[in-house]
N, C-alpha and C. Protein backbone atom coordinates (compact mmCIF):
# COMPACT_ATOMS: atom_id res chain seq x y z
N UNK A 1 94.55 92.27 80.29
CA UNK A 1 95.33 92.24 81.52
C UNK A 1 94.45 92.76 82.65
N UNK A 2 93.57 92.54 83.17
CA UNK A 2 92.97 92.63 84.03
C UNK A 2 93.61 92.91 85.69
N UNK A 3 94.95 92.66 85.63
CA UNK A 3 96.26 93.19 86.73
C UNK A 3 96.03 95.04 86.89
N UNK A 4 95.67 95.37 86.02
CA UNK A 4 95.57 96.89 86.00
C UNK A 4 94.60 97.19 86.32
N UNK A 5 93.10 96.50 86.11
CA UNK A 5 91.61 97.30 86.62
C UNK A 5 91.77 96.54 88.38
N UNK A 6 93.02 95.77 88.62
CA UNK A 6 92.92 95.43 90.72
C UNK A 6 93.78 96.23 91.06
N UNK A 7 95.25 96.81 90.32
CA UNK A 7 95.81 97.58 90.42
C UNK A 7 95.22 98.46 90.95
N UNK A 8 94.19 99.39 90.22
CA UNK A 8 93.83 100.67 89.87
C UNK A 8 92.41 100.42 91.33
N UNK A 9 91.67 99.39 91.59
CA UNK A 9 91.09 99.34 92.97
C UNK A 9 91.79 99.03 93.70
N UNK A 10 93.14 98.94 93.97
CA UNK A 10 94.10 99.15 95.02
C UNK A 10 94.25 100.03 95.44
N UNK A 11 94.88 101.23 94.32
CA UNK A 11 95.19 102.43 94.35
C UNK A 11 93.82 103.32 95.11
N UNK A 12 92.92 103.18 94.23
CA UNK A 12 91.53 103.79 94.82
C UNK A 12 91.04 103.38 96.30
N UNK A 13 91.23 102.19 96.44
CA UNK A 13 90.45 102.01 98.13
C UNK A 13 91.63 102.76 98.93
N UNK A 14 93.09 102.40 98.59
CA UNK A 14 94.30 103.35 99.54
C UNK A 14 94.05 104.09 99.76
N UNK A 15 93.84 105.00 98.54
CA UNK A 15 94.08 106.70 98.52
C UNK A 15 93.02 107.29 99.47
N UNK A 16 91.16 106.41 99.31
CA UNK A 16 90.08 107.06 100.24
C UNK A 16 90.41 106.30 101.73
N UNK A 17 91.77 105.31 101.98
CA UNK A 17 91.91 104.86 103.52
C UNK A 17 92.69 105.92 103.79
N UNK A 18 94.02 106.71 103.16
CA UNK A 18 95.01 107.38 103.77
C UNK A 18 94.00 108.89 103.47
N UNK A 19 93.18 109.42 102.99
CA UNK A 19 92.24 110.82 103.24
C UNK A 19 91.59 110.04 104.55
N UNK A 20 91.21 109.36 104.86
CA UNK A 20 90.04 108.75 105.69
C UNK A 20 91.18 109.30 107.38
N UNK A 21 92.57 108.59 107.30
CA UNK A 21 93.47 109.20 108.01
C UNK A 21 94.24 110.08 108.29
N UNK A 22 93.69 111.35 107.52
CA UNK A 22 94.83 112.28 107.91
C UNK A 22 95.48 112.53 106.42
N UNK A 23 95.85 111.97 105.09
CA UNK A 23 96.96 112.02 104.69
C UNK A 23 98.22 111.70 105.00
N UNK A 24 98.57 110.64 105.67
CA UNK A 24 99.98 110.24 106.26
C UNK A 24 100.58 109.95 104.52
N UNK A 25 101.80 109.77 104.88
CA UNK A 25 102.71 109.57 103.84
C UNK A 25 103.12 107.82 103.93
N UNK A 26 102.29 107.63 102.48
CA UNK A 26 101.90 106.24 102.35
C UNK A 26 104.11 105.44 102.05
N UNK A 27 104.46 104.49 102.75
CA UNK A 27 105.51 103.69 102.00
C UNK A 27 104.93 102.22 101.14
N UNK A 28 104.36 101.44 101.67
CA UNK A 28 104.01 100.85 101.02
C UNK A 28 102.66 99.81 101.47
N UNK A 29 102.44 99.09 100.42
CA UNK A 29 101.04 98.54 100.34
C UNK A 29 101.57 97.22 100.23
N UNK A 30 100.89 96.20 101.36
CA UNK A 30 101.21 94.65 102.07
C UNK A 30 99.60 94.28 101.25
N UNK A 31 100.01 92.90 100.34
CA UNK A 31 98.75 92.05 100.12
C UNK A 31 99.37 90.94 100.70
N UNK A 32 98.56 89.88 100.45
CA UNK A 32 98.69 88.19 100.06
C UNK A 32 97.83 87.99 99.21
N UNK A 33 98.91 86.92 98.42
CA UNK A 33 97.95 87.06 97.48
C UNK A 33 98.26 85.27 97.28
N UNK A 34 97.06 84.44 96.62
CA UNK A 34 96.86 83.22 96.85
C UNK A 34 97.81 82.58 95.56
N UNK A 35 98.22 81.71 95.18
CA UNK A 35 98.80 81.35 93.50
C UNK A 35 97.57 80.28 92.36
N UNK A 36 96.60 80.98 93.46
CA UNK A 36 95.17 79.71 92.91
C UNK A 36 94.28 81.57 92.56
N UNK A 37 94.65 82.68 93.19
CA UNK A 37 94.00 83.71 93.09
C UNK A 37 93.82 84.41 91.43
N UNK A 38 94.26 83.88 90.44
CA UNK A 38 94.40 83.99 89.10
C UNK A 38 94.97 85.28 89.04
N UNK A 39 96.36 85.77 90.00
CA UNK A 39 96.76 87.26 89.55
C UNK A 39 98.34 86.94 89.31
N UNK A 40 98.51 87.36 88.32
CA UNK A 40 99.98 87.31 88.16
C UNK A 40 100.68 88.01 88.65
N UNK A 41 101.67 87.76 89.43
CA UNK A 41 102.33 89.01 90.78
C UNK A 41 103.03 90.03 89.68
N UNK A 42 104.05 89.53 88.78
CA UNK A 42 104.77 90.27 88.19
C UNK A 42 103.78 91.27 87.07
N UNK A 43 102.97 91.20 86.32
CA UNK A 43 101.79 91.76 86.20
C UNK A 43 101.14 92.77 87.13
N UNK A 44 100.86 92.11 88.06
CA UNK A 44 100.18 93.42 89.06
C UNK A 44 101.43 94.48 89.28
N UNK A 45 102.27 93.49 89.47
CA UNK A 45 103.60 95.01 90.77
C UNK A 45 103.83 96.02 89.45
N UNK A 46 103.90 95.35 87.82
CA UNK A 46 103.58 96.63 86.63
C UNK A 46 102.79 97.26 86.63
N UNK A 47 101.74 97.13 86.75
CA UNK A 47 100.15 97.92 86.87
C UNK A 47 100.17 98.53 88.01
N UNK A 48 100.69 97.98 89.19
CA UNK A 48 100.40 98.40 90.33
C UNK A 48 101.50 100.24 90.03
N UNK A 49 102.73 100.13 89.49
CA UNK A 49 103.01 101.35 89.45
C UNK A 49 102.61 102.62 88.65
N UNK A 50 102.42 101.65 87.40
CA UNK A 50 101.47 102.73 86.47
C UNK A 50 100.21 103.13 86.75
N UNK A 51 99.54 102.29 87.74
CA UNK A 51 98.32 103.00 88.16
C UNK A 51 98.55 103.87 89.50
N UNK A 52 99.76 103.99 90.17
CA UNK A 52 100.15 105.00 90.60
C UNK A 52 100.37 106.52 90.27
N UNK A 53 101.39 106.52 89.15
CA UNK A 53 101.50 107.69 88.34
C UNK A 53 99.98 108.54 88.85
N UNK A 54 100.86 109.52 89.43
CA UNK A 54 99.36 111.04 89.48
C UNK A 54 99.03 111.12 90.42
N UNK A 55 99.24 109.79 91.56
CA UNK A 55 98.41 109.77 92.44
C UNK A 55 99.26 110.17 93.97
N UNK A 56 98.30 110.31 95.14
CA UNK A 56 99.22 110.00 96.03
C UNK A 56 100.36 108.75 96.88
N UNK A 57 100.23 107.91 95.93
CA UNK A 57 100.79 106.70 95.67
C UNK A 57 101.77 106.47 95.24
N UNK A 58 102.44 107.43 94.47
CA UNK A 58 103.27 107.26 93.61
C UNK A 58 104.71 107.54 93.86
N UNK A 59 105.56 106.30 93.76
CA UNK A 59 106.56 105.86 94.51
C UNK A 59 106.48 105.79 95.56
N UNK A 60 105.69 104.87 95.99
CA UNK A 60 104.70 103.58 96.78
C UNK A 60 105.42 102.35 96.33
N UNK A 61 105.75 101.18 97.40
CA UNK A 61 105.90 99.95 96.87
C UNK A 61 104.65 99.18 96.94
N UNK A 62 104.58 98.04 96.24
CA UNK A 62 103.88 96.66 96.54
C UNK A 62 104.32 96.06 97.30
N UNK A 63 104.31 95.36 98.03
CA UNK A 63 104.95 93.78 99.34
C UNK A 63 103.99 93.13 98.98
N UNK A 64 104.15 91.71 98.61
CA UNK A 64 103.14 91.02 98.10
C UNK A 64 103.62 89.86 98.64
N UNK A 65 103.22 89.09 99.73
CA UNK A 65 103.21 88.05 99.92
C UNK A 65 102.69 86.66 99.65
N UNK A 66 103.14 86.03 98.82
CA UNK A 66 102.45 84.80 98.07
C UNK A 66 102.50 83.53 99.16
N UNK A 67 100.81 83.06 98.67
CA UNK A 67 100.09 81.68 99.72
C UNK A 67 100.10 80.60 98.54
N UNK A 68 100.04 79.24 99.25
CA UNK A 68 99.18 78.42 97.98
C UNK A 68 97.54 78.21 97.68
N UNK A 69 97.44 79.35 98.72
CA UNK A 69 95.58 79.67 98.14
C UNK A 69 95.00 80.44 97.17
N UNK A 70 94.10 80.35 97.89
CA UNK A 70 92.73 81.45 96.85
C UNK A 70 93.01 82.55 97.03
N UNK A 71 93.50 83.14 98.21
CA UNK A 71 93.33 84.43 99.07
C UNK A 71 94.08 85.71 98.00
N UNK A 72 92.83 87.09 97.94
CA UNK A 72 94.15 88.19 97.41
C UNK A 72 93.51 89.38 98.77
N UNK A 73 94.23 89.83 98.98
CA UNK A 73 93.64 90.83 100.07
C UNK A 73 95.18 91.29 100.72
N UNK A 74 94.75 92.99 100.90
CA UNK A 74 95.65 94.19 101.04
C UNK A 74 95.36 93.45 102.98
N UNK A 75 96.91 93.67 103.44
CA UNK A 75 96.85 93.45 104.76
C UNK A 75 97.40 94.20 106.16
N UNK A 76 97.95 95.21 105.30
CA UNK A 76 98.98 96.25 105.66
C UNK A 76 99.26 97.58 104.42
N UNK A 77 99.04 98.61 105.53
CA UNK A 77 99.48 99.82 104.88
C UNK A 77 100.77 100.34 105.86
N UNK A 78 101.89 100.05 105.04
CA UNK A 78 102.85 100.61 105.68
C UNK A 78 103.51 102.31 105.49
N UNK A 79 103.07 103.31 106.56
CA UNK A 79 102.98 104.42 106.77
C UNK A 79 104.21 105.07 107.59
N UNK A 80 105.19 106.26 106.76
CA UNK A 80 106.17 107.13 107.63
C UNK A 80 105.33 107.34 108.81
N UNK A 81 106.54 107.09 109.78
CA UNK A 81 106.49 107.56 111.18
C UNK A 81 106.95 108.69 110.81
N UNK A 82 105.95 110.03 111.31
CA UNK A 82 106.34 111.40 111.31
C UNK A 82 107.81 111.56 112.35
N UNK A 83 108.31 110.99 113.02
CA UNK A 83 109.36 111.38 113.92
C UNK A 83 110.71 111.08 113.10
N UNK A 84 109.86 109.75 112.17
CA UNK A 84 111.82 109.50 110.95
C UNK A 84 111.22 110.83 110.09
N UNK A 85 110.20 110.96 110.03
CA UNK A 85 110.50 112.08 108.91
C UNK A 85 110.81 113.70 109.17
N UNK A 86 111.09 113.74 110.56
CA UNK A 86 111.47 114.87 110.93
C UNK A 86 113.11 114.68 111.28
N UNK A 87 113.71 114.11 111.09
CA UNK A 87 114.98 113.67 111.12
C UNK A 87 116.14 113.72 109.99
C-alpha cells in the first residue's frame, strides 16, 4: 500500500510548513489529486489518519479534490483563525 509512505510525506512536509509558520493550529489539508495519479483516495484518507496519530496533525482532515488527470499535489492548508479560536 504505498497510500501510507504519501500519507506519511504529507504529514512530514505539513508539520516542517506549520513550524516554518508559527505553529498555527492546522484544520485541514486540500490536495487534488488526478484519477490517472495511481492513488486510491479511500486508501490515502486511511493512511492519511494513521499517519497522523502522534503528530501535530492529528485530527486533521484530508479535502481531496479529484481531476481526470495525472495531477496529486497539496493545494491548501486550511488553518484556525486565532479570533474563532478565542471565542
Amino acid at each position: 500500500m504505498h497510500e501510507l509512505s504519501i500519507a506519511v510525506s504529507i504529514v512530514d512536509a505539513v508539520c516542517e510548513e506549520l513550524q516554518r509558520r508559527g505553529d498555527p493550529r492546522l484544520i485541514a489539508v486540500h490536495l487534488t489529486m488526478g484519477a490517472l495519479s495511481g492513488v486510491v483516495k479511500e486508501s490515502l484518507l486511511f493512511a492519511y489518519d494513521a499517519a497522523c496519530e502522534g503528530t501535530p496533525l492529528a485530527g486533521t482532515q484530508l479535502v481531496i479534490e479529484e481531476t481526470p488527470g495525472e495531477e496529486f499535489l497539496v493545494t491548501a492548508l486550511e488553518i484556525e483563525d486565532e479570533r474563532d479560536a478565542a471565542d
